[in-house]
PDB file of N, CA and C in Angstrom:
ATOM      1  N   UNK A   1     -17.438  16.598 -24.762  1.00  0.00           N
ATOM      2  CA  UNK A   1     -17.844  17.419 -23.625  1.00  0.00           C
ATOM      3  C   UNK A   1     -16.864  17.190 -22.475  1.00  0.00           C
ATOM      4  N   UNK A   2     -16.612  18.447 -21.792  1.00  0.00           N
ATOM      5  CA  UNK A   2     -15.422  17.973 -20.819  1.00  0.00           C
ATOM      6  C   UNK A   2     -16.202  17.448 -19.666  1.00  0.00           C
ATOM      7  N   UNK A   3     -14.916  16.977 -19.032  1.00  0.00           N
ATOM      8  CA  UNK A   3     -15.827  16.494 -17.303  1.00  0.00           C
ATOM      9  C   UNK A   3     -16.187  17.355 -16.475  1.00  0.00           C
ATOM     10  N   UNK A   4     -16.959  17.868 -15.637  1.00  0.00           N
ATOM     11  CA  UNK A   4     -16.783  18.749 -14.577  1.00  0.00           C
ATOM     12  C   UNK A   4     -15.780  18.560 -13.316  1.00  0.00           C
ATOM     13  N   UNK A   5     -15.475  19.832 -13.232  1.00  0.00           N
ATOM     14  CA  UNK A   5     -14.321  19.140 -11.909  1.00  0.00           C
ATOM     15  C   UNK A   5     -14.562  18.854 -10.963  1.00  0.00           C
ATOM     16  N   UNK A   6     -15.905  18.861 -10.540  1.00  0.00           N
ATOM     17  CA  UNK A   6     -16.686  18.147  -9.170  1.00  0.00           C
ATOM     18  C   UNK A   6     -16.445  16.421  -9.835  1.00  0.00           C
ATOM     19  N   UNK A   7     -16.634  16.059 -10.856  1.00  0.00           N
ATOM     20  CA  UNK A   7     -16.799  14.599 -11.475  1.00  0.00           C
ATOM     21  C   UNK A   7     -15.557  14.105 -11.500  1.00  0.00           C
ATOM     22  N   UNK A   8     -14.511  14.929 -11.789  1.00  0.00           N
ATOM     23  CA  UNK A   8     -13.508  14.642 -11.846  1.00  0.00           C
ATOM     24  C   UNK A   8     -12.298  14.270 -10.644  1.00  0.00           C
ATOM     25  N   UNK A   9     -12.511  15.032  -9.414  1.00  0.00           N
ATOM     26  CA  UNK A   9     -12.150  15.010  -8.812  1.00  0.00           C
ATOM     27  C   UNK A   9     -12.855  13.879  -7.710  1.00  0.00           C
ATOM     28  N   UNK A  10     -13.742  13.602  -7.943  1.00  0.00           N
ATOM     29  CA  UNK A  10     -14.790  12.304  -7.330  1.00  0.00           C
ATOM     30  C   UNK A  10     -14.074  11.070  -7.817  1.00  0.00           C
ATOM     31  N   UNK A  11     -13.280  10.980  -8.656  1.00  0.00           N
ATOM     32  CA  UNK A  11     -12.076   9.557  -9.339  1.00  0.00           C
ATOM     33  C   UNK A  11     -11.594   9.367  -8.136  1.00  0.00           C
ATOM     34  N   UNK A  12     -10.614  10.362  -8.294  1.00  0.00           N
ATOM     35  CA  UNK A  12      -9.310  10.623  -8.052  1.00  0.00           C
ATOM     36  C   UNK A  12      -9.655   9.929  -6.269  1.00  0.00           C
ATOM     37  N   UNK A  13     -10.478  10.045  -5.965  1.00  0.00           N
ATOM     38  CA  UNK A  13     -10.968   9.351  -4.146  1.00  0.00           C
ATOM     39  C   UNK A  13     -10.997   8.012  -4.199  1.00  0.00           C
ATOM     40  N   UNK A  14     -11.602   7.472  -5.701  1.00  0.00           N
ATOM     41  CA  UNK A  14     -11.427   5.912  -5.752  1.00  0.00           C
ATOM     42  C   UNK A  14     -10.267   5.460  -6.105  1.00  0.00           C
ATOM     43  N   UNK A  15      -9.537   6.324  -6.580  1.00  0.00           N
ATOM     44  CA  UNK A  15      -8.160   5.414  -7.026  1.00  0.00           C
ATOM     45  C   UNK A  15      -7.664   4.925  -5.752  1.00  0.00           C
ATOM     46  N   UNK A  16      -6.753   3.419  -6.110  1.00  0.00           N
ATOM     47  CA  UNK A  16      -5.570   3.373  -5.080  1.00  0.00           C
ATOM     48  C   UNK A  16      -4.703   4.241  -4.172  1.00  0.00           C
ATOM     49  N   UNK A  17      -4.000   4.362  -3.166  1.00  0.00           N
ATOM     50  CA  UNK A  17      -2.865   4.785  -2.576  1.00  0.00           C
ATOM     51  C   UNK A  17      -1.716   4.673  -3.042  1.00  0.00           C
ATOM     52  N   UNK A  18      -0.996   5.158  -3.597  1.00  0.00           N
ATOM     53  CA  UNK A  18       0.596   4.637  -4.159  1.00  0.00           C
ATOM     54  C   UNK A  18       1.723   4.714  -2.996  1.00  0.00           C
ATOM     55  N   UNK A  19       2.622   3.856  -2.527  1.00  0.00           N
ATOM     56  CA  UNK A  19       3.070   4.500  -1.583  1.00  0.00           C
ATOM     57  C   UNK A  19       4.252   3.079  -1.923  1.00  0.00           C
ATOM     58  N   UNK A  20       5.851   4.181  -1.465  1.00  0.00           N
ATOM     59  CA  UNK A  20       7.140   3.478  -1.745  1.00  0.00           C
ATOM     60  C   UNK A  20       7.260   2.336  -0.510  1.00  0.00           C
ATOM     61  N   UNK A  21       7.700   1.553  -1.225  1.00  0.00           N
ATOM     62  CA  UNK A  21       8.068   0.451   0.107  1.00  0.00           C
ATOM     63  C   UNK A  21       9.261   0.495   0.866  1.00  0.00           C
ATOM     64  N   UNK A  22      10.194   1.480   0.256  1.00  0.00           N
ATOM     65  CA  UNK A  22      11.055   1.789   1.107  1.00  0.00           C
ATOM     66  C   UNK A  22      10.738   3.243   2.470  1.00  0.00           C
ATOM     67  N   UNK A  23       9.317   3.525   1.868  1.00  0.00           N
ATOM     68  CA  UNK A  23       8.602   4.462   2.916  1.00  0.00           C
ATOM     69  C   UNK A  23       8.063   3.476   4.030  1.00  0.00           C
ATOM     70  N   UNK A  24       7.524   2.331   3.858  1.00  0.00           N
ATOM     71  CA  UNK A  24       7.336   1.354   5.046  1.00  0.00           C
ATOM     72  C   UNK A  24       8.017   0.778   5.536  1.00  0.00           C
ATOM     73  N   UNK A  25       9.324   0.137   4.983  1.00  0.00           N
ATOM     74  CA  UNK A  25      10.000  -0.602   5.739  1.00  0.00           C
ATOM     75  C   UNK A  25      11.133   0.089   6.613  1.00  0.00           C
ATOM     76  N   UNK A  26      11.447   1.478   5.799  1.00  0.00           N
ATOM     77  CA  UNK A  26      12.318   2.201   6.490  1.00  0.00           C
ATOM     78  C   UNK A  26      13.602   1.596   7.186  1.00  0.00           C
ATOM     79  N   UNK A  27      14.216   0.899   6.023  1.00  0.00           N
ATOM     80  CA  UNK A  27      15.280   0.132   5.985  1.00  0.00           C
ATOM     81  C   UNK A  27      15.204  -1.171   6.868  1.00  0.00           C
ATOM     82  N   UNK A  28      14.330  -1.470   7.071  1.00  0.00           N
ATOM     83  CA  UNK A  28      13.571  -2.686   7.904  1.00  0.00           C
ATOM     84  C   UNK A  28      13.383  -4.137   6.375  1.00  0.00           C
ATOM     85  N   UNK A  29      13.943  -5.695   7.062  1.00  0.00           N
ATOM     86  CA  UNK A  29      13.098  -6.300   5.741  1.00  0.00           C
ATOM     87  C   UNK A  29      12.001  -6.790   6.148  1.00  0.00           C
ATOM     88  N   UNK A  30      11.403  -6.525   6.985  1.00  0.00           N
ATOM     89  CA  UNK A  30      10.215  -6.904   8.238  1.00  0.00           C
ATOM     90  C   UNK A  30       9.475  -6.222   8.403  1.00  0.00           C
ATOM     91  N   UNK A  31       7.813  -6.022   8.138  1.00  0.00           N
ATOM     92  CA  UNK A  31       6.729  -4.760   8.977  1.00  0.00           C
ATOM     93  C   UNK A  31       6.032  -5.947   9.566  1.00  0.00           C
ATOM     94  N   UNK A  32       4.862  -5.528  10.407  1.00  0.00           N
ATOM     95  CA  UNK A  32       4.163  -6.175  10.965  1.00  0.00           C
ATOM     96  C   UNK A  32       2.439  -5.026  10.706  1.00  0.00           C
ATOM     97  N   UNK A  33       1.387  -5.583  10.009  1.00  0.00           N
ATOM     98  CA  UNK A  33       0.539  -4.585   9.765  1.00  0.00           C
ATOM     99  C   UNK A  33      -0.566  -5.491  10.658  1.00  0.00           C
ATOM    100  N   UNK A  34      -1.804  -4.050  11.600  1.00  0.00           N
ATOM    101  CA  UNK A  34      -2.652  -5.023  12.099  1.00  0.00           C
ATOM    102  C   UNK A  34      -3.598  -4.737  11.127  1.00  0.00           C
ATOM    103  N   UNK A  35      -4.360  -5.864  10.841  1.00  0.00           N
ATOM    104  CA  UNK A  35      -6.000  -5.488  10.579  1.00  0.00           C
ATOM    105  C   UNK A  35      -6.477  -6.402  10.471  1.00  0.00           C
ATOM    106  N   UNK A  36      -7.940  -5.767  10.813  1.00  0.00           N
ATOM    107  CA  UNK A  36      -9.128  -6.044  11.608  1.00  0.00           C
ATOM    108  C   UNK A  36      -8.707  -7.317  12.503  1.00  0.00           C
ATOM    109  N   UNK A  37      -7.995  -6.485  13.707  1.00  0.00           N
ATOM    110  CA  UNK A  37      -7.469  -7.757  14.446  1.00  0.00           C
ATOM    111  C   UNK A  37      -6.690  -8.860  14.422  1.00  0.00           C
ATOM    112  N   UNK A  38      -5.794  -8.748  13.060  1.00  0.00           N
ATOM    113  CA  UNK A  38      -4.986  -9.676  12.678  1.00  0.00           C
ATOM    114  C   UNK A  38      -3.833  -9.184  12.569  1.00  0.00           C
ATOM    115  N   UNK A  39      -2.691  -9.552  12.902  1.00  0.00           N
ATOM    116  CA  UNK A  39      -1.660  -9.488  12.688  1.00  0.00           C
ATOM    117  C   UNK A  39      -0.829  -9.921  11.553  1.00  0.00           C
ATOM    118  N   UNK A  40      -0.428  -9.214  10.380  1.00  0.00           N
ATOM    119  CA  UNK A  40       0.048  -9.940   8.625  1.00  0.00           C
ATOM    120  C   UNK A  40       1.683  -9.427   8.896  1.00  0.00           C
ATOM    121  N   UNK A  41       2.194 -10.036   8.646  1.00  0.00           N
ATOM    122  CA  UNK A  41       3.478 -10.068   8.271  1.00  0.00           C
ATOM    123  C   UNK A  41       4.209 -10.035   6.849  1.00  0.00           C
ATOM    124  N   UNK A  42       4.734  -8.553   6.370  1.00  0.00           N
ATOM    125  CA  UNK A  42       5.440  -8.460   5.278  1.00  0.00           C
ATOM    126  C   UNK A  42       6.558  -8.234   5.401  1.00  0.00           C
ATOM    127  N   UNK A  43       7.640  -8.876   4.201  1.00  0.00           N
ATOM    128  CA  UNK A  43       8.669  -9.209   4.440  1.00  0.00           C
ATOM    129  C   UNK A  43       9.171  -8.754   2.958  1.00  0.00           C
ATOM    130  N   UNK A  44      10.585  -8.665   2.956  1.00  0.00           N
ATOM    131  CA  UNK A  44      11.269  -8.473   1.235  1.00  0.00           C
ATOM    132  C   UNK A  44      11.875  -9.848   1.420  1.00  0.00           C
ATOM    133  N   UNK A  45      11.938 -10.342  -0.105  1.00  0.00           N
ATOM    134  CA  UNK A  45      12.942 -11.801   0.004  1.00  0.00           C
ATOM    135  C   UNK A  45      14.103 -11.512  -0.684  1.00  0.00           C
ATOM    136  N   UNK A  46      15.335 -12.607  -0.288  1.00  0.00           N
ATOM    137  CA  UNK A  46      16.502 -12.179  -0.380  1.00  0.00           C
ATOM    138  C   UNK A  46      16.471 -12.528  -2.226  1.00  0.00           C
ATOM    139  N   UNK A  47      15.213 -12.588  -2.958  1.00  0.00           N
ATOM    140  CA  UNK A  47      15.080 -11.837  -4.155  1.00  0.00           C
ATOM    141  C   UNK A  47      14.386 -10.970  -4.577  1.00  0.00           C
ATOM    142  N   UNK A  48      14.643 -10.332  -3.015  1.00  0.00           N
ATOM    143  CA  UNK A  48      13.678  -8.616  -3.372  1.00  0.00           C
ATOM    144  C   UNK A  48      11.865  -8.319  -3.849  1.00  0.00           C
ATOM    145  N   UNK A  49      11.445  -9.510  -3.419  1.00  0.00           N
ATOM    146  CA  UNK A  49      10.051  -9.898  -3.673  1.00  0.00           C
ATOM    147  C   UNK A  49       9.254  -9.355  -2.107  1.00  0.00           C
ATOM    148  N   UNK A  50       8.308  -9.284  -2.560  1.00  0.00           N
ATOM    149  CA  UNK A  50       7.736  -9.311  -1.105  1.00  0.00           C
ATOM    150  C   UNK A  50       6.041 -10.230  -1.155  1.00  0.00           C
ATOM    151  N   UNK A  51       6.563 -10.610   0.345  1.00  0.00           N
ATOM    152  CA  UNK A  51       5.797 -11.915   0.938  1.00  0.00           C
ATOM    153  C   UNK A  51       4.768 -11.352   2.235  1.00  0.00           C
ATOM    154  N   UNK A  52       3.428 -11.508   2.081  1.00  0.00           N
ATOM    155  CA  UNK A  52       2.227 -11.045   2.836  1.00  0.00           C
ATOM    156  C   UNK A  52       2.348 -12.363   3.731  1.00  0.00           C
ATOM    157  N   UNK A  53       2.905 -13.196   5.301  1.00  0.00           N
ATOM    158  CA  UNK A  53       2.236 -13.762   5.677  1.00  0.00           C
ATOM    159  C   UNK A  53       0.770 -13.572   6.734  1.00  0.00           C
ATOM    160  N   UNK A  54       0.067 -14.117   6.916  1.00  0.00           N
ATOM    161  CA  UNK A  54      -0.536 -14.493   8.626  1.00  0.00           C
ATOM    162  C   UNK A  54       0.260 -14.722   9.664  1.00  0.00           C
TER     163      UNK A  54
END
């Protein structure tokens, strides 16, 4: 039986966000994100990793 596309399209709201990291850093190796009042610090490492601090 297929899905309905009301059911189907009700997923697609829970999935994740996909989004490029070269769309955030915007040639930056540094962001600074707030939430809920906190200030996190992401970074790329000079092995291209990336690091979430506080």
């Amino acid at each position: 039986m297929a899905e309905s596309a009301e059911h189907h399209d009700s997923g697609k709201q829970n999935q994740p966000k996909t989004m490029e990291s070269s769309d955030l850093f915007q040639g930056a190796r540094t962001i600074l994100i707030r939430h809920d009042g906190q200030v996190y610090m992401l970074r790329i490492t000079g092995r291209n990793k990336l690091i979430l601090q506080k």
